[in-house]
PDB file of N, CA and C in Angstrom:
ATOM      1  N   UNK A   1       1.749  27.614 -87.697  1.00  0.00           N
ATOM      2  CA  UNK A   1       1.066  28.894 -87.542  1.00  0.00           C
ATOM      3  C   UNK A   1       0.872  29.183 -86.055  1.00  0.00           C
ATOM      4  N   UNK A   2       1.410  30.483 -85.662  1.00  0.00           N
ATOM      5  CA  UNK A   2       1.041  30.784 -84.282  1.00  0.00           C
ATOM      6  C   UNK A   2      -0.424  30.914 -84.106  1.00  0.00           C
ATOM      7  N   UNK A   3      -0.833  29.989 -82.699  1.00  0.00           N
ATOM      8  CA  UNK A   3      -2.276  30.111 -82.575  1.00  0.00           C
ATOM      9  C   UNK A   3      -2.912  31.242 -81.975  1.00  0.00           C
ATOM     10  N   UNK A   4      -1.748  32.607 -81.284  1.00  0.00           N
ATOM     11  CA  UNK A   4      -2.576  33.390 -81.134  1.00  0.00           C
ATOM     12  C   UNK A   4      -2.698  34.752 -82.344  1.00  0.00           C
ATOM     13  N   UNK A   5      -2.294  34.570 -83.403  1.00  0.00           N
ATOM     14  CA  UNK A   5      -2.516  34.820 -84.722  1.00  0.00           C
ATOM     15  C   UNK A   5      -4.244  34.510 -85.256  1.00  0.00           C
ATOM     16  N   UNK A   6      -4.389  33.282 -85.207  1.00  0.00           N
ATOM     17  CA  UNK A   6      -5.278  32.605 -85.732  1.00  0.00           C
ATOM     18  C   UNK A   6      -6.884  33.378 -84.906  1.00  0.00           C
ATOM     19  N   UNK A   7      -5.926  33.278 -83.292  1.00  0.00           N
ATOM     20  CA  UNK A   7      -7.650  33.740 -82.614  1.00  0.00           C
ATOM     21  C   UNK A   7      -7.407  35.431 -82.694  1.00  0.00           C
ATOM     22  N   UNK A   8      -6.598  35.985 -83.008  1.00  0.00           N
ATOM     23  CA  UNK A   8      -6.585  37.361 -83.570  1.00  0.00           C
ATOM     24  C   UNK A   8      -7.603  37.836 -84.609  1.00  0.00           C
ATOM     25  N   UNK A   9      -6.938  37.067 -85.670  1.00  0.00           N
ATOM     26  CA  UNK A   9      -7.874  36.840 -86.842  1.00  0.00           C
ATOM     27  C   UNK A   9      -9.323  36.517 -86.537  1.00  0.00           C
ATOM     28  N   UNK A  10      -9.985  35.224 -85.559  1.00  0.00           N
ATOM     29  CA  UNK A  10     -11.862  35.110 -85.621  1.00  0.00           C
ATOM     30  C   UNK A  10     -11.941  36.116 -85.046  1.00  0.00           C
ATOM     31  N   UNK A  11     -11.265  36.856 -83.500  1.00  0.00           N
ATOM     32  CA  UNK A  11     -11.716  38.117 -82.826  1.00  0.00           C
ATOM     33  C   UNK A  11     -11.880  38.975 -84.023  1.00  0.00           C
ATOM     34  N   UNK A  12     -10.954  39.020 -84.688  1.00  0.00           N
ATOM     35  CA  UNK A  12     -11.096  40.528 -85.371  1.00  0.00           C
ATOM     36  C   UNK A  12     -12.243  40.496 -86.566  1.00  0.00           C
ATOM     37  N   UNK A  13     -12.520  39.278 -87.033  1.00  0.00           N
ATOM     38  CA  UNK A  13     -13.639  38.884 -87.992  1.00  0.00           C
ATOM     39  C   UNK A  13     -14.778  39.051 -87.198  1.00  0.00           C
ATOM     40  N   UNK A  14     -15.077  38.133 -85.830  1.00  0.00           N
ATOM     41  CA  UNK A  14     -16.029  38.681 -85.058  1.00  0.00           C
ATOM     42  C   UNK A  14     -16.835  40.021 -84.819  1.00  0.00           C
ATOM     43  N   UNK A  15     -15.675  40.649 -84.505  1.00  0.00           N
ATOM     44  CA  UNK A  15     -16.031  41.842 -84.082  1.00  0.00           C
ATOM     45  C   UNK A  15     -16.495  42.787 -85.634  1.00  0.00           C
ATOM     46  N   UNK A  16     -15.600  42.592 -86.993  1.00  0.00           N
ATOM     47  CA  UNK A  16     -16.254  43.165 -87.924  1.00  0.00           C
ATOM     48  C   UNK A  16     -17.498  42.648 -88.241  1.00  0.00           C
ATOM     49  N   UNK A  17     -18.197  41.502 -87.968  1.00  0.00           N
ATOM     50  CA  UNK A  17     -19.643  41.084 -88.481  1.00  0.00           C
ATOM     51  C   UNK A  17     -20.315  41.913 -87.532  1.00  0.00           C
ATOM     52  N   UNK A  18     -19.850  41.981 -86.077  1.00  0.00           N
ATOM     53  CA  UNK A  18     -21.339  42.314 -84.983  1.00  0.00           C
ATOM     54  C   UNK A  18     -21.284  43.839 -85.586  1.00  0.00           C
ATOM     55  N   UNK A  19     -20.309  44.546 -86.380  1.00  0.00           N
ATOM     56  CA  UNK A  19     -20.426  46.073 -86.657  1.00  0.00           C
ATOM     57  C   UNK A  19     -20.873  46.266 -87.602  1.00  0.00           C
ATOM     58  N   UNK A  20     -21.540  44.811 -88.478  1.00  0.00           N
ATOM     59  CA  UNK A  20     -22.123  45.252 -89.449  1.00  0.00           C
ATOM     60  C   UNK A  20     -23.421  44.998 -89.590  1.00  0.00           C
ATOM     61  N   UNK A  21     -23.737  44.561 -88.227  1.00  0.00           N
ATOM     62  CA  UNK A  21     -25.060  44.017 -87.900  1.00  0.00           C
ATOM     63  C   UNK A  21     -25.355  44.525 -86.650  1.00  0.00           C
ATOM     64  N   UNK A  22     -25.922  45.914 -86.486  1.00  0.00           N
ATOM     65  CA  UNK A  22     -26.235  46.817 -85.870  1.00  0.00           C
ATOM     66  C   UNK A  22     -27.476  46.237 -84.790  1.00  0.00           C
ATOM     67  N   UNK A  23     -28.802  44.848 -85.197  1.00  0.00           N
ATOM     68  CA  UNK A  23     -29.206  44.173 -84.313  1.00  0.00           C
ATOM     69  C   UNK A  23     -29.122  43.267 -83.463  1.00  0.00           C
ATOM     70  N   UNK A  24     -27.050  42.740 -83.576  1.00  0.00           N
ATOM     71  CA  UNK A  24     -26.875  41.666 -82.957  1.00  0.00           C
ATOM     72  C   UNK A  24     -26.908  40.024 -83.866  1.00  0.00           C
ATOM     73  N   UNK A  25     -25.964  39.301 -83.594  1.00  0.00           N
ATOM     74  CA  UNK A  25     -26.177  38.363 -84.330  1.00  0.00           C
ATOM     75  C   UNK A  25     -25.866  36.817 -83.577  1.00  0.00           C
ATOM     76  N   UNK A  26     -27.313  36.036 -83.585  1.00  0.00           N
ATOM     77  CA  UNK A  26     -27.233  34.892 -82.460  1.00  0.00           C
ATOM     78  C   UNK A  26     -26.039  34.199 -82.277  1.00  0.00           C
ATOM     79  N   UNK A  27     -25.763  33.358 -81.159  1.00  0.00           N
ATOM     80  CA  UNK A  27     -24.170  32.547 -81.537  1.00  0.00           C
ATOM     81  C   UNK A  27     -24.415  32.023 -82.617  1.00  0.00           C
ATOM     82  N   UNK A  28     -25.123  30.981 -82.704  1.00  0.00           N
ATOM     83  CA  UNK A  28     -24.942  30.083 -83.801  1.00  0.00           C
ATOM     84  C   UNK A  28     -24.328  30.569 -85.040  1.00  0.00           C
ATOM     85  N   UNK A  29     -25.509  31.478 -85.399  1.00  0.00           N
ATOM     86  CA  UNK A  29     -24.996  32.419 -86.635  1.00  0.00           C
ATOM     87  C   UNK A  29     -23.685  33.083 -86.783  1.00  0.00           C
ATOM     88  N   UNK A  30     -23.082  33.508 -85.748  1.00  0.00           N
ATOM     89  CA  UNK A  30     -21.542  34.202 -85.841  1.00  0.00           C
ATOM     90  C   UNK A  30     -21.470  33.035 -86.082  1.00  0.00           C
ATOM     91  N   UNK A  31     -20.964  31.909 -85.228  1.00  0.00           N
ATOM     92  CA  UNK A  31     -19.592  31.081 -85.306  1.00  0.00           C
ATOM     93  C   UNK A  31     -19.955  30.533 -86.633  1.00  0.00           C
ATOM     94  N   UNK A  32     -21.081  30.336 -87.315  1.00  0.00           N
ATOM     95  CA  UNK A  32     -21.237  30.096 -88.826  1.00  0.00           C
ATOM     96  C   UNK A  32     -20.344  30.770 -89.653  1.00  0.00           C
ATOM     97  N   UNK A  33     -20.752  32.285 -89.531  1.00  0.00           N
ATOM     98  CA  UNK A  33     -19.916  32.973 -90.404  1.00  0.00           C
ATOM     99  C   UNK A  33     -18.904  33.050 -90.035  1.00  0.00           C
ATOM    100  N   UNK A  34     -18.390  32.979 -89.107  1.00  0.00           N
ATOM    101  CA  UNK A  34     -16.758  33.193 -88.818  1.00  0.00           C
ATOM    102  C   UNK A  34     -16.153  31.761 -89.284  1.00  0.00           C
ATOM    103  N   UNK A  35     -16.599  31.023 -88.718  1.00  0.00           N
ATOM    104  CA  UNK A  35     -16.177  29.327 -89.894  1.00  0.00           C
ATOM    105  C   UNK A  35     -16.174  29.370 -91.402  1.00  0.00           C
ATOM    106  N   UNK A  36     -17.275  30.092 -92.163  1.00  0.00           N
ATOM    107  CA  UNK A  36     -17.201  29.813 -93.722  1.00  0.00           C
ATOM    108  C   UNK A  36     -16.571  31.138 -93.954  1.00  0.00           C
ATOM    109  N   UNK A  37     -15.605  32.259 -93.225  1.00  0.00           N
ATOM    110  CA  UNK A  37     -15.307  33.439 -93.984  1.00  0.00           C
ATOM    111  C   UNK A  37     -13.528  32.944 -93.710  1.00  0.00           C
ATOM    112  N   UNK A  38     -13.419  31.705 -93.298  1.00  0.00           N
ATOM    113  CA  UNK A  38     -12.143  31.161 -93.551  1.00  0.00           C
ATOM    114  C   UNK A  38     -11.787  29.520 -93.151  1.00  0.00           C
ATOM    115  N   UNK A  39     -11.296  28.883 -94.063  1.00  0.00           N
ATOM    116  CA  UNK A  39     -11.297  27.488 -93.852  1.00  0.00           C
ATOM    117  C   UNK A  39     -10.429  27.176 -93.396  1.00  0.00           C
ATOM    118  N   UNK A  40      -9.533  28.217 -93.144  1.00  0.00           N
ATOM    119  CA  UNK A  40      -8.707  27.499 -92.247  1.00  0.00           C
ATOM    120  C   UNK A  40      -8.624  27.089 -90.460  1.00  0.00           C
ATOM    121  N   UNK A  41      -9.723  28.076 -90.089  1.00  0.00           N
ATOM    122  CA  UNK A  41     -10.329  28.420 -88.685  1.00  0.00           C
ATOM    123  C   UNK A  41     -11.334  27.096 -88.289  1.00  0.00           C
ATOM    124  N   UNK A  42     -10.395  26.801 -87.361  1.00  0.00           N
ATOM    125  CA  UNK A  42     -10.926  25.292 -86.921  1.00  0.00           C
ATOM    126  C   UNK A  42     -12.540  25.842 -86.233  1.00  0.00           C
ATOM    127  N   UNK A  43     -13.033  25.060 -86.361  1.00  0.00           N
ATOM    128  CA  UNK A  43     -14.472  24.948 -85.690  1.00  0.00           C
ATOM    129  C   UNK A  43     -14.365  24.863 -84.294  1.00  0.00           C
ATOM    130  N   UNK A  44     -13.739  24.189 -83.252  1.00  0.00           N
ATOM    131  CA  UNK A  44     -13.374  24.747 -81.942  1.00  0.00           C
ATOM    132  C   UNK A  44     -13.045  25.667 -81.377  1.00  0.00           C
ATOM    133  N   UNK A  45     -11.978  26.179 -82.172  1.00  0.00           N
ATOM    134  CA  UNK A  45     -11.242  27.885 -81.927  1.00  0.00           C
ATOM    135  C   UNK A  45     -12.417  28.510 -82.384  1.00  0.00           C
ATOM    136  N   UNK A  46     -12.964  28.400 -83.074  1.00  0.00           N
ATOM    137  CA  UNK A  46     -14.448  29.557 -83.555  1.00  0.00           C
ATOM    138  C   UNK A  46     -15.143  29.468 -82.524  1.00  0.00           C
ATOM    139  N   UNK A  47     -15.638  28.357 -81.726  1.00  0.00           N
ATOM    140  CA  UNK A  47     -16.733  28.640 -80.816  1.00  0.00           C
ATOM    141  C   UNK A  47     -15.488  28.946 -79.507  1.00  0.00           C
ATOM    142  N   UNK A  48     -14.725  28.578 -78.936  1.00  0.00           N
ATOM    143  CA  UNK A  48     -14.191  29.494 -78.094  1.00  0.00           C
ATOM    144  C   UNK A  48     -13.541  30.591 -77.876  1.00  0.00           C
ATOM    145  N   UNK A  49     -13.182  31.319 -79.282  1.00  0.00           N
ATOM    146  CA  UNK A  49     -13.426  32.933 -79.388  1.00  0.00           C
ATOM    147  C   UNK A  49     -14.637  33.540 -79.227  1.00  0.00           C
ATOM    148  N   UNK A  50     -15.839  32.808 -79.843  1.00  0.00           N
ATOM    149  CA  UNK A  50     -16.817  33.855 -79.800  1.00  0.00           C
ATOM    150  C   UNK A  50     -17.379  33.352 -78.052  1.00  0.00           C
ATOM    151  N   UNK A  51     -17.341  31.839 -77.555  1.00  0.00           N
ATOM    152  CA  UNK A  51     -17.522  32.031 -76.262  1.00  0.00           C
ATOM    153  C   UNK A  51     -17.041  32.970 -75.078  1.00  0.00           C
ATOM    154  N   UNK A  52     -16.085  33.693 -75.579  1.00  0.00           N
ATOM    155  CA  UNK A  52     -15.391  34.240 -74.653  1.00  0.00           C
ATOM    156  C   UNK A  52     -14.916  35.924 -75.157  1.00  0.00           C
ATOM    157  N   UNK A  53     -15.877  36.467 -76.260  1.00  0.00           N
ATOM    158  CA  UNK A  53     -16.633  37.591 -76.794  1.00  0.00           C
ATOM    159  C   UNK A  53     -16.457  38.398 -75.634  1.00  0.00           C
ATOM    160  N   UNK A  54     -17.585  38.465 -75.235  1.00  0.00           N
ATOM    161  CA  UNK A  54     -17.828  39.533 -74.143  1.00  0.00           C
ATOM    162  C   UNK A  54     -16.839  39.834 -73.088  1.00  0.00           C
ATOM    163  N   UNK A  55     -16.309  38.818 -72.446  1.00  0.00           N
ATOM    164  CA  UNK A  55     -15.099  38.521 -71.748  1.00  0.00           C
ATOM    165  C   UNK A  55     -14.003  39.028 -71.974  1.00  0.00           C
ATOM    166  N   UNK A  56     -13.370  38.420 -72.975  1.00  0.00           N
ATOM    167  CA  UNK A  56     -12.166  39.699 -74.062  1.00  0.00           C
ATOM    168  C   UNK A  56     -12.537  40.984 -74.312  1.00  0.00           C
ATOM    169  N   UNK A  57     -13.744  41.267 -74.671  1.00  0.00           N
ATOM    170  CA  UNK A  57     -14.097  42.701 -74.940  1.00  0.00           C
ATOM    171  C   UNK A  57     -15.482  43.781 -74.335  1.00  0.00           C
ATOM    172  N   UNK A  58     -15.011  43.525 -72.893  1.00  0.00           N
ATOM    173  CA  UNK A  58     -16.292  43.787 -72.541  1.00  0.00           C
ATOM    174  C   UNK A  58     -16.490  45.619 -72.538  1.00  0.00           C
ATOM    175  N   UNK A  59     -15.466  46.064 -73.630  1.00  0.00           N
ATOM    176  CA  UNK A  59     -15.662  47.501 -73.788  1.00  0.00           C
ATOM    177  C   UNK A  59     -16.367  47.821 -75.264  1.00  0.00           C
ATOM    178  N   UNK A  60     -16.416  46.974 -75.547  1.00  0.00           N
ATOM    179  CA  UNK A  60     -17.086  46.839 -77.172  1.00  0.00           C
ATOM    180  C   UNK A  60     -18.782  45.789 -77.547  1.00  0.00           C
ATOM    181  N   UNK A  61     -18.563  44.536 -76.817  1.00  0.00           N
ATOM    182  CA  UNK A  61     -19.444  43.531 -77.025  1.00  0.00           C
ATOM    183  C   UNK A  61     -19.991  43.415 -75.485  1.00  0.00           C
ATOM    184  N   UNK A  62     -21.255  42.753 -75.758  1.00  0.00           N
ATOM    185  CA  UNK A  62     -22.820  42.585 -74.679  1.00  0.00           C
ATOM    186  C   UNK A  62     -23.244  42.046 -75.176  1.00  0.00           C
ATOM    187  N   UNK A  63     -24.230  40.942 -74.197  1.00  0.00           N
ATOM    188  CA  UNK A  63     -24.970  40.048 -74.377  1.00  0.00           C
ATOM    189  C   UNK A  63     -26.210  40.845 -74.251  1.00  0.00           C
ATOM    190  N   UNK A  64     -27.524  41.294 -74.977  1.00  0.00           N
ATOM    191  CA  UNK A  64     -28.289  42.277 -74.703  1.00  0.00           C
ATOM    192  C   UNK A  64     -29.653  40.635 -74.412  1.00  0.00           C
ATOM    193  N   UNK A  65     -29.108  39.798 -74.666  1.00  0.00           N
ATOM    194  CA  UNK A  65     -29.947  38.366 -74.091  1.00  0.00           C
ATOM    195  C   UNK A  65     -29.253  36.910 -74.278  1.00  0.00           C
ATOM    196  N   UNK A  66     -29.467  36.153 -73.892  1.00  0.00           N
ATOM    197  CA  UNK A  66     -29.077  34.708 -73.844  1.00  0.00           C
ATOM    198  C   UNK A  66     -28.652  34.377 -75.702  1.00  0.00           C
ATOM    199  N   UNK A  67     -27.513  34.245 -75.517  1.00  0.00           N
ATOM    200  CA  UNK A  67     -27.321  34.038 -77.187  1.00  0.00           C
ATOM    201  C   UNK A  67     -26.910  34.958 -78.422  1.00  0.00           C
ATOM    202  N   UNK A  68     -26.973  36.282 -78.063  1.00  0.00           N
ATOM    203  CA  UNK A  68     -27.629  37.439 -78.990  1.00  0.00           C
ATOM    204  C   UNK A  68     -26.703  38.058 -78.404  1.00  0.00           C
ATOM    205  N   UNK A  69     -25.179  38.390 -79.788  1.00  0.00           N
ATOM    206  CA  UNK A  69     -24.392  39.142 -79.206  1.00  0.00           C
ATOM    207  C   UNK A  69     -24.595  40.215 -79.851  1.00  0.00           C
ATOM    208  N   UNK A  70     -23.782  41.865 -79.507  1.00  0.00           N
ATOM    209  CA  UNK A  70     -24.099  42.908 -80.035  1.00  0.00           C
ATOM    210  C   UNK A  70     -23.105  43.537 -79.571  1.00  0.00           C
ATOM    211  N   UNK A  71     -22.337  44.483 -80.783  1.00  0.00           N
ATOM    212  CA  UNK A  71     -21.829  45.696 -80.113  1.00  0.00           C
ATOM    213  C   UNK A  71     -22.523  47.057 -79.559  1.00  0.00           C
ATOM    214  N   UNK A  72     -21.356  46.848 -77.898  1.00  0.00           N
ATOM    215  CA  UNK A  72     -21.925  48.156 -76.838  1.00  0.00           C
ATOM    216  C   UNK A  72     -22.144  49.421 -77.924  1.00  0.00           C
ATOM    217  N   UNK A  73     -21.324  49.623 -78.658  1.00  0.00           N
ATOM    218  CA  UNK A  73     -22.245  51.127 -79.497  1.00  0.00           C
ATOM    219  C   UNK A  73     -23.410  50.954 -80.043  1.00  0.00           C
ATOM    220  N   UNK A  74     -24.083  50.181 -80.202  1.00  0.00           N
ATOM    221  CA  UNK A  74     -25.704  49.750 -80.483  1.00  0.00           C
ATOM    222  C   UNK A  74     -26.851  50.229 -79.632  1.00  0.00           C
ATOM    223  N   UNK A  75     -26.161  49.687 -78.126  1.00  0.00           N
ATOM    224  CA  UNK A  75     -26.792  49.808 -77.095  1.00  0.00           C
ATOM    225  C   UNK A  75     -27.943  50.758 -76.933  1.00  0.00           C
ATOM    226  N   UNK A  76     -28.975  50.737 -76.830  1.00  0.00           N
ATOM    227  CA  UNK A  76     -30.117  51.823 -76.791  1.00  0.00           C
ATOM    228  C   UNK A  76     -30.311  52.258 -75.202  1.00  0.00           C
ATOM    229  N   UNK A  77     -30.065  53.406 -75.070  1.00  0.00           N
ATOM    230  CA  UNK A  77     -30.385  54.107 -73.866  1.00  0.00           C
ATOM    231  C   UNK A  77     -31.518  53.198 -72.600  1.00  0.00           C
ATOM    232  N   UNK A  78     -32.708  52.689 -73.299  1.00  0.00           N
ATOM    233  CA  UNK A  78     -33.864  52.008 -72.183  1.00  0.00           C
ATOM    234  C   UNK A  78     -33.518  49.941 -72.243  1.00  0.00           C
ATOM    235  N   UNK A  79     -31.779  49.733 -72.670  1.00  0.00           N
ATOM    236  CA  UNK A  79     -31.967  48.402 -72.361  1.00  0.00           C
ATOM    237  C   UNK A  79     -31.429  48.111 -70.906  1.00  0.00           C
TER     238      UNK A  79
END
């Protein structure tokens, strides 16, 4: 399996959880769900996709605090 397939796939799972969770959702908790919404997604590649979240997509995702990712369309005008 090509591995940049694979981190296609957690990015793109990533990014559908933080859009469905309009308050942000801690690391821990993503790389949880992005681990049990496929078994085939190694537990390393999960935490260094979502480590590198904001980085890959810094037109979409923000850290609005230490831990606590969120998509930029969330963003409230006074953060």
């Amino acid at each position: 399996m090509d591995s940049s397939k694979v981190t296609h796939r957690i990015n793109a799972k990533a990014l559908e959880l933080l859009d469905q969770h309009p308050e942000g959702i801690r690391w821990s908790e993503l790389r949880a769900m992005i681990e049990e919404s496929d078994s085939e997604f190694h537990p390393k590649t999960v935490n260094g996709c979502v480590w590198k979240l904001v980085e890959k997509y810094p037109d979409q995702v923000y850290k609005p605090s230490k831990g606590l990712f969120r998509m930029l369309k969330y963003k409230s005008k006074d953060e």
